[in-house]
C-alpha atoms as a PDB file:
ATOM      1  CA  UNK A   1     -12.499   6.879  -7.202  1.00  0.00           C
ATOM      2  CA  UNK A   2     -13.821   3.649  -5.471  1.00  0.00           C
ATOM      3  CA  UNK A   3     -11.474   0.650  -4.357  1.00  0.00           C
ATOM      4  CA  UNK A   4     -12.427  -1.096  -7.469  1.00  0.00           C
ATOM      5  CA  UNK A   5     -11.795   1.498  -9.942  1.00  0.00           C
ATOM      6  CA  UNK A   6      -8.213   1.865  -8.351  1.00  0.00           C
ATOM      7  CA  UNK A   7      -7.610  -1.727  -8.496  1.00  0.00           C
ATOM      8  CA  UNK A   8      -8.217  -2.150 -12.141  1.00  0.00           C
ATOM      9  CA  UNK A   9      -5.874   0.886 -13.002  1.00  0.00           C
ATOM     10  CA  UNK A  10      -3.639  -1.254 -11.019  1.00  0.00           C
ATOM     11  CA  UNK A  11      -3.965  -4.415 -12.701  1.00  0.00           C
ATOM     12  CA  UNK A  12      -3.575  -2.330 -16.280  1.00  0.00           C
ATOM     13  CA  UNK A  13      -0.162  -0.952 -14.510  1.00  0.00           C
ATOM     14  CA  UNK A  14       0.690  -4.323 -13.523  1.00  0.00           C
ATOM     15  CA  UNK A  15       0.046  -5.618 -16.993  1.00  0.00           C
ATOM     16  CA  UNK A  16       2.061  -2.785 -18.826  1.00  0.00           C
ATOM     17  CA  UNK A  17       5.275  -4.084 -16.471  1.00  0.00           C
ATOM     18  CA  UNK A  18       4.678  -7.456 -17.558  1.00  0.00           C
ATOM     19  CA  UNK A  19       4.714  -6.494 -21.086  1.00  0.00           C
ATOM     20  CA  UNK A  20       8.107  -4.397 -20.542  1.00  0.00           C
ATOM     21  CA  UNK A  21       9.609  -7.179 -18.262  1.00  0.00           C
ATOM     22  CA  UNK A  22       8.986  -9.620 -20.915  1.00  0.00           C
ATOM     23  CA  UNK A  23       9.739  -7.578 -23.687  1.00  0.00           C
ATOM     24  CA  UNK A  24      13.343  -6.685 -21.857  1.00  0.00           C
ATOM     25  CA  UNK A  25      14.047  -9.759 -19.804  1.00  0.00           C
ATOM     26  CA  UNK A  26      12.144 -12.581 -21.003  1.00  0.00           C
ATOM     27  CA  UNK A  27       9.892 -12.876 -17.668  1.00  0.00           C
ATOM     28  CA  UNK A  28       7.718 -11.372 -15.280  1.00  0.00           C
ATOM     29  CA  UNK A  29       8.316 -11.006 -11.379  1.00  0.00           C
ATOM     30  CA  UNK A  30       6.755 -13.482  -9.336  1.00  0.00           C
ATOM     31  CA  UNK A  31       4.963 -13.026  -6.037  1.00  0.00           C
ATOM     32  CA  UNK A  32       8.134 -13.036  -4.268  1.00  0.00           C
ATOM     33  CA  UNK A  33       9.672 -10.091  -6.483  1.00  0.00           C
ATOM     34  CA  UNK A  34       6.521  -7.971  -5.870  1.00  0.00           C
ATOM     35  CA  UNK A  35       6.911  -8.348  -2.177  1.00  0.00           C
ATOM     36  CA  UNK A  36      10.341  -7.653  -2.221  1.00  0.00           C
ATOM     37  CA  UNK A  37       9.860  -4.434  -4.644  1.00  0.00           C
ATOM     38  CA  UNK A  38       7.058  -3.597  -1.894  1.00  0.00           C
ATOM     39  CA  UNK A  39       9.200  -3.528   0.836  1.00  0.00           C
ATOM     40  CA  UNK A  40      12.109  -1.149  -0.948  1.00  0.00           C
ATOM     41  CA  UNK A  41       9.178   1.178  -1.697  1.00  0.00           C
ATOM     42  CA  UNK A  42       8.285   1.496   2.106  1.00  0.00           C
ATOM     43  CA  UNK A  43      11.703   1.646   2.948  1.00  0.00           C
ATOM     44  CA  UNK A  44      11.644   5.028   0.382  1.00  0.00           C
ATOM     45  CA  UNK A  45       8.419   6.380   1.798  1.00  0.00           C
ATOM     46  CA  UNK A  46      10.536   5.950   5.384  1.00  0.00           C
ATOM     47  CA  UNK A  47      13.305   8.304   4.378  1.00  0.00           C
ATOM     48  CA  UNK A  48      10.635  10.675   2.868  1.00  0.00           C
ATOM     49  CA  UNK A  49       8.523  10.654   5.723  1.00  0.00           C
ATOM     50  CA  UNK A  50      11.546  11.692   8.467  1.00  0.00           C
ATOM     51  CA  UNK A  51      12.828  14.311   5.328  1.00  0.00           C
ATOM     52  CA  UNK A  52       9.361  15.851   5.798  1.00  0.00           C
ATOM     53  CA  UNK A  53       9.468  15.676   9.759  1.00  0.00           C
ATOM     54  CA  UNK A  54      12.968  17.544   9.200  1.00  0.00           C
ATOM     55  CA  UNK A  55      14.919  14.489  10.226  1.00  0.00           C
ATOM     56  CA  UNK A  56      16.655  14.052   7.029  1.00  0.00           C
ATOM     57  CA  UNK A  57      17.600  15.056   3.801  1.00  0.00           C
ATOM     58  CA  UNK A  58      15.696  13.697   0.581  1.00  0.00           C
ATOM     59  CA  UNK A  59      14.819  15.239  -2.738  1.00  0.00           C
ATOM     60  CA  UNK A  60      11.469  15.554  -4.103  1.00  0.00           C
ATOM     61  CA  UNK A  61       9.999  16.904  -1.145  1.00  0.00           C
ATOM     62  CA  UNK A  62       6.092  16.502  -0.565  1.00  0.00           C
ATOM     63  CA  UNK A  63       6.047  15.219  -4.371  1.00  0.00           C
ATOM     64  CA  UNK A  64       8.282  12.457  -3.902  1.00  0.00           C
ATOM     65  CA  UNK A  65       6.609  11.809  -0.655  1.00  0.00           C
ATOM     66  CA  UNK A  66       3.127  11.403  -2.830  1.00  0.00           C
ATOM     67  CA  UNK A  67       4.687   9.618  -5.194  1.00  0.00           C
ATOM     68  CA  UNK A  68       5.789   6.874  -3.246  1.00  0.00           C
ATOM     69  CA  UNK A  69       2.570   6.455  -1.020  1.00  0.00           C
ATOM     70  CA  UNK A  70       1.117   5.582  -4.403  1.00  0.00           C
ATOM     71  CA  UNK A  71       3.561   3.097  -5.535  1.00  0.00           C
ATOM     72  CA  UNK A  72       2.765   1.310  -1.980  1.00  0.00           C
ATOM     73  CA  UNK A  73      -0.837   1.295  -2.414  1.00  0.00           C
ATOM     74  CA  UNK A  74      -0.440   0.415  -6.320  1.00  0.00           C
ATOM     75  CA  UNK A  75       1.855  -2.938  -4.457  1.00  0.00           C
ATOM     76  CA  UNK A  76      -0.368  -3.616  -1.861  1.00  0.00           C
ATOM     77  CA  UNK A  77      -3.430  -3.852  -4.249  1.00  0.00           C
ATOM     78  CA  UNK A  78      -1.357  -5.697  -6.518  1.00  0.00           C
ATOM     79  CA  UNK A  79      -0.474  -8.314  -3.668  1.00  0.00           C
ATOM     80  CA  UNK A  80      -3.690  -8.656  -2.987  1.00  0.00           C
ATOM     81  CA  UNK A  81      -4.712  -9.477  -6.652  1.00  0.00           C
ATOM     82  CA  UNK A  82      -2.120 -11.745  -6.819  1.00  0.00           C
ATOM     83  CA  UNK A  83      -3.108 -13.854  -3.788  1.00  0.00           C
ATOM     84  CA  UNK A  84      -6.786 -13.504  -4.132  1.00  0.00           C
ATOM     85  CA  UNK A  85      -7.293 -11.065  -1.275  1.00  0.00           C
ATOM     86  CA  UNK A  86     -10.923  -9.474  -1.521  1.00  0.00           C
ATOM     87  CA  UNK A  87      -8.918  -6.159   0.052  1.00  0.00           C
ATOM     88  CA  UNK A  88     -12.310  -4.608   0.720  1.00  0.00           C
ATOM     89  CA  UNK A  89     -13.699  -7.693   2.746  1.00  0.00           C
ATOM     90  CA  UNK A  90     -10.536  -8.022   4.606  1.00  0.00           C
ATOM     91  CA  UNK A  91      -9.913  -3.690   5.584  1.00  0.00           C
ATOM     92  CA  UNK A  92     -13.697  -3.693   6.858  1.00  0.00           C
ATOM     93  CA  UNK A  93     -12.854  -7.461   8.699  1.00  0.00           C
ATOM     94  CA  UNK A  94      -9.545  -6.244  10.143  1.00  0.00           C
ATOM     95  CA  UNK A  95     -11.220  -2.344  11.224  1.00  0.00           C
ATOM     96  CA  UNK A  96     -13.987  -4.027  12.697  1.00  0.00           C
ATOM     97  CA  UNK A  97     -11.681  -6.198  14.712  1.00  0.00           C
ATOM     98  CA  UNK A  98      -9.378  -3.086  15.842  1.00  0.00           C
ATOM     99  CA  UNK A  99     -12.477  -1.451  16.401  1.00  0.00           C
ATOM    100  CA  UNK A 100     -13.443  -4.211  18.810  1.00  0.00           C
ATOM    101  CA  UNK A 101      -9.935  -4.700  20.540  1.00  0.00           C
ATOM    102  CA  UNK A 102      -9.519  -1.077  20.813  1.00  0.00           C
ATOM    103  CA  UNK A 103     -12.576   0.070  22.235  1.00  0.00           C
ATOM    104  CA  UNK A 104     -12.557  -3.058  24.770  1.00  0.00           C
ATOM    105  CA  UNK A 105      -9.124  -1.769  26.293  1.00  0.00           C
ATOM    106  CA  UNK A 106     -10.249   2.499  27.030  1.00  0.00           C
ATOM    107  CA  UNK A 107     -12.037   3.549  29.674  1.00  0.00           C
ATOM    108  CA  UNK A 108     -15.935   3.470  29.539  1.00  0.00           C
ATOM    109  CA  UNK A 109     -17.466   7.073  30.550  1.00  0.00           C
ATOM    110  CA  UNK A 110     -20.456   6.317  32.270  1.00  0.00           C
ATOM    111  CA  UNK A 111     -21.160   9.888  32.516  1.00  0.00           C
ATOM    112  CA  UNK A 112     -24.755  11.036  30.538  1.00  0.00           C
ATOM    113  CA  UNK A 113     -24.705  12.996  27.249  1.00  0.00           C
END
């Protein structure tokens, strides 16, 4: 599945929870709400990540843990849509400039292959 296809079954996600969110509040979340949603999934894919080091107890297990590495990529591609992030353009722009930074800062081997 290519970035694209995932961010359109996003966007159709996205557009299902403004439909309920309308339908049972009378609005949709802003920006601001996503973000905030965003950041309560990542704290829930911390305490999954140190229950499957052994560090702590969560249900779900491994499932759970899958589960909510998908809601954090289903936010972070919705952020993106939302403030008009070409998320491809900017992952190559930003690896290219770890790659850079990175590479500048280890040792070069002058050795031959």
């Amino acid at each position: 599945m290519s970035l694209e296809d995932l961010q359109q079954q996003a966007m159709r996600i996205h557009d299902l929870y403004d439909e309920l969110n309308l339908q049972e509040r009378g609005r949709v979340w802003t920006q601001e709400e996503f973000m905030l949603g965003f950041v309560g999934d990542v704290g829930d894919l911390a305490k999954l990540v140190m229950a499957e080091a052994g560090a702590r107890e969560m249900p779900g297990g491994r499932t759970a843990l899958e589960h909510e590495l998908a809601d954090c990529l289903w936010s972070v591609l919705i952020l993106a849509h939302r403030y008009g992030i070409d998320l491809e353009a900017a992952f190559r722009h930003t690896m290219a400039e770890l790659d850079t930074a990175i590479s500048a800062r280890l040792p070069k081997d002058d050795k031959p292959l």
